[in-house]
C-alpha atoms as a PDB file:
ATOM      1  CA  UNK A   1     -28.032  30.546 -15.375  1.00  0.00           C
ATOM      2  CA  UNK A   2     -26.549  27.650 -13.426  1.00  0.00           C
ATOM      3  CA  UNK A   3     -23.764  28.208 -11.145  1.00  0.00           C
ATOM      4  CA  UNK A   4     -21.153  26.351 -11.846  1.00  0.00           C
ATOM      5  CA  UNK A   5     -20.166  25.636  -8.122  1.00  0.00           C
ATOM      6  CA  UNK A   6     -23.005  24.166  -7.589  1.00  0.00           C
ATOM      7  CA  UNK A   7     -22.682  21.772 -10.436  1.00  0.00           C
ATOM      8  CA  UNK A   8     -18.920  20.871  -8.762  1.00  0.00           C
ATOM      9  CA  UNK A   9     -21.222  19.688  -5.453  1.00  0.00           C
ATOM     10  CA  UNK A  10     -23.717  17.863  -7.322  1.00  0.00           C
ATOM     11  CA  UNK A  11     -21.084  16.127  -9.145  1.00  0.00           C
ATOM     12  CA  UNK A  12     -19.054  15.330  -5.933  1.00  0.00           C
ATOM     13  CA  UNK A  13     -22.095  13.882  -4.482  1.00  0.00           C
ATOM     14  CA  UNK A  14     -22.752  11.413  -6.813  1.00  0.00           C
ATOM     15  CA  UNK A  15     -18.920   9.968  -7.421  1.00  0.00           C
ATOM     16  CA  UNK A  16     -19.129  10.069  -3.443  1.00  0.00           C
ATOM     17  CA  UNK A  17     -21.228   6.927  -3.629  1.00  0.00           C
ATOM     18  CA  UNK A  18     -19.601   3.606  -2.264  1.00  0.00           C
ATOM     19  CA  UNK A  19     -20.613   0.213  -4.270  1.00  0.00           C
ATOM     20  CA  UNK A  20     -22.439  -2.027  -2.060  1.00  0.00           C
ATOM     21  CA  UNK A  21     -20.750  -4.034   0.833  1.00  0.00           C
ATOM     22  CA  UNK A  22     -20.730  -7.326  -0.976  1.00  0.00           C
ATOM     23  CA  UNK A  23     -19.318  -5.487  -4.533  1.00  0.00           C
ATOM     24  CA  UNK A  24     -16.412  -3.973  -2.819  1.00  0.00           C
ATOM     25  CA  UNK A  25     -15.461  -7.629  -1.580  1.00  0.00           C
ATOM     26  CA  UNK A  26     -16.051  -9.273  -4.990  1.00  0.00           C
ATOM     27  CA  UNK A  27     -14.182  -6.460  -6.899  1.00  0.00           C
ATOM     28  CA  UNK A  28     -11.002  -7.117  -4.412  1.00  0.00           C
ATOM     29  CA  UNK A  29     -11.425 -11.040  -4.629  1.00  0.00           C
ATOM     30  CA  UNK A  30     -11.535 -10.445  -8.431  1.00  0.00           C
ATOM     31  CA  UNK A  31      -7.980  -8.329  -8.547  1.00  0.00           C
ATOM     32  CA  UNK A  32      -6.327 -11.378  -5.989  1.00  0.00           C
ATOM     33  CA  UNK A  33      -6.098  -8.924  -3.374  1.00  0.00           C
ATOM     34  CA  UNK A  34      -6.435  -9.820   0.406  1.00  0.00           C
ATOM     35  CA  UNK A  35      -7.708  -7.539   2.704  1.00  0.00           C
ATOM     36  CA  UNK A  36      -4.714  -6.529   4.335  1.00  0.00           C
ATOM     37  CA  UNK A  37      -3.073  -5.650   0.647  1.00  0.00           C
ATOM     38  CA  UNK A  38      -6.378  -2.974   0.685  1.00  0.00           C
ATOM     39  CA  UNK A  39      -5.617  -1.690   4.264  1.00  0.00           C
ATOM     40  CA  UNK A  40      -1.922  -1.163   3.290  1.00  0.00           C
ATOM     41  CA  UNK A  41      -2.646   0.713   0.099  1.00  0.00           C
ATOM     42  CA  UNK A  42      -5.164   2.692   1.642  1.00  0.00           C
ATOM     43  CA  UNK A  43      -3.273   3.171   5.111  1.00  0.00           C
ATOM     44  CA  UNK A  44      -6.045   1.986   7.235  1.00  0.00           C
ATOM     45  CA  UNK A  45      -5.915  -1.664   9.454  1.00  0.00           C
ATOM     46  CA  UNK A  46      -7.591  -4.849   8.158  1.00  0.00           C
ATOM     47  CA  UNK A  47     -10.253  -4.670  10.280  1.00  0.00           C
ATOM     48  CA  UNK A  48     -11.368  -1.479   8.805  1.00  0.00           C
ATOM     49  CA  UNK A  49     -11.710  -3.123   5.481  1.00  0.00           C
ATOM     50  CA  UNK A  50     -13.755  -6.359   6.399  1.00  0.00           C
ATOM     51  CA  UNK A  51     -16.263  -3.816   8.306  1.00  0.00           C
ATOM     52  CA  UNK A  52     -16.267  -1.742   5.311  1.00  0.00           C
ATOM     53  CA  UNK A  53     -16.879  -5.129   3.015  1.00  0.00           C
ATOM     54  CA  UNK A  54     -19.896  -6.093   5.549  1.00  0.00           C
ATOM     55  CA  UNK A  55     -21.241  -3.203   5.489  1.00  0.00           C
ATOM     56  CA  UNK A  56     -20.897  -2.708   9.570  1.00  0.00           C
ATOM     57  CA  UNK A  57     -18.913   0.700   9.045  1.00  0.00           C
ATOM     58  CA  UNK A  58     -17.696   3.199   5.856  1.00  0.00           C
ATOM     59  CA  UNK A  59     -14.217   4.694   5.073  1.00  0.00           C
ATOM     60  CA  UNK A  60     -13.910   8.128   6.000  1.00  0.00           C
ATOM     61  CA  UNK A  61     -12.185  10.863   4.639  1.00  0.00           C
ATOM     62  CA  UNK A  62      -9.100  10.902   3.832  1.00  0.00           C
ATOM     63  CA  UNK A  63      -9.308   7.459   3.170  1.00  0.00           C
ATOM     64  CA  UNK A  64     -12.652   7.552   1.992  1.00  0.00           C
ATOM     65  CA  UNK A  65     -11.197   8.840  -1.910  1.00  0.00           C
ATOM     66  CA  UNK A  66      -8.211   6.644  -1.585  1.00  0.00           C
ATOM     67  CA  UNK A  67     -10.533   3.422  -1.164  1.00  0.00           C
ATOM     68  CA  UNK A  68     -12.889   5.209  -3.781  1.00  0.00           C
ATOM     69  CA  UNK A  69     -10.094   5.418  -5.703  1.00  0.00           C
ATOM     70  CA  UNK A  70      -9.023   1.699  -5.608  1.00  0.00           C
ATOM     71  CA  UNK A  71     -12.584   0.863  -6.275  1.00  0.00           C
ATOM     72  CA  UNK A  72     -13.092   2.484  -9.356  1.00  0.00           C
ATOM     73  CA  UNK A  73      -9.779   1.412 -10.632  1.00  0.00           C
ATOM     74  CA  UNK A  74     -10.803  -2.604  -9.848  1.00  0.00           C
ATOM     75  CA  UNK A  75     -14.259  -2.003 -11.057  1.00  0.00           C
ATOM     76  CA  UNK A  76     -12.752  -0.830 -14.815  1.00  0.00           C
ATOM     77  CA  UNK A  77     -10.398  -3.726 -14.647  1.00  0.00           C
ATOM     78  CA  UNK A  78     -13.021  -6.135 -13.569  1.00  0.00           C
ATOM     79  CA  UNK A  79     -16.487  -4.747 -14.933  1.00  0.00           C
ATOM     80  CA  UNK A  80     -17.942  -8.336 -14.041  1.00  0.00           C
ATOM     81  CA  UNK A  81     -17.166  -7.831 -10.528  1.00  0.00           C
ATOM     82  CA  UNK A  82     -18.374  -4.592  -9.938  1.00  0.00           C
ATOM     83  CA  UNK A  83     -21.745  -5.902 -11.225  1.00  0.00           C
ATOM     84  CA  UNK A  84     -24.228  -6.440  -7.714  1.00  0.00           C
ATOM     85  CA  UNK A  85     -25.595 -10.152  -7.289  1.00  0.00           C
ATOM     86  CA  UNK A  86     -28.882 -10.020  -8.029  1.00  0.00           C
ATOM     87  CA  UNK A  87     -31.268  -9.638  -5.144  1.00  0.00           C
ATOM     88  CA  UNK A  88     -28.418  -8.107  -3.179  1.00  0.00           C
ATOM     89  CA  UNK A  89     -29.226  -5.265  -0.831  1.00  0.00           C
ATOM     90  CA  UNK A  90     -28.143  -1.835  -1.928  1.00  0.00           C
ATOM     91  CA  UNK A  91     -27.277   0.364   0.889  1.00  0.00           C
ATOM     92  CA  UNK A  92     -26.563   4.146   0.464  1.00  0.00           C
ATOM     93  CA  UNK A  93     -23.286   4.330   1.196  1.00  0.00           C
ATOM     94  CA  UNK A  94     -22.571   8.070   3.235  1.00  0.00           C
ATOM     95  CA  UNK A  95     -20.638   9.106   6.029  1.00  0.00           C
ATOM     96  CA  UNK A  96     -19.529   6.242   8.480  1.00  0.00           C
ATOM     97  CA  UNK A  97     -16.461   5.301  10.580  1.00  0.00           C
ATOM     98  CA  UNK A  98     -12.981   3.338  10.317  1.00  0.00           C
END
């Protein structure tokens, strides 16, 4: 028998996993959105989104699921986007700062 609450944590951490740096860029370039848009709608400062795009830091709750969010929203609307160039380094994406 399988408990179901530990199903719930398995599934929370795998949709807890960022795309790579260089997707989350391309996905926002794809949707015409500027950094500062992101920060707005997410209600962090620009800054926080070009380190999060480089790869230098990751969101944190609670705007870890609001960025999440936005990601998985811009990633149905632009599949091509949310595809990684190939070759491109694929960082696990947990915890972090900004």
């Amino acid at each position: 028998m399988t408990d179901p609450d530990r199903l719930k944590r398995v599934d929370a951490l795998v949709d807890d996993v960022l795309p790579p740096p260089a997707v989350r860029a391309q996905l926002r370039l794809a949707a015409g959105l500027t950094q500062q848009e992101v920060a707005e709608a997410v209600g962090v400062k620009r800054l926080a989104v070009a380190r999060w795009e480089l790869g230098q830091t990751h969101p944190r709750r609670p705007h870890r699921a609001v960025y999440m969010h936005l990601l998985k929203r811009l990633a149905e609307r632009f599949p091509e986007a949310a595809k990684p160039i190939e070759g491109m380094p694929t960082p696990v994406s947990k915890g972090g700062s900004g």
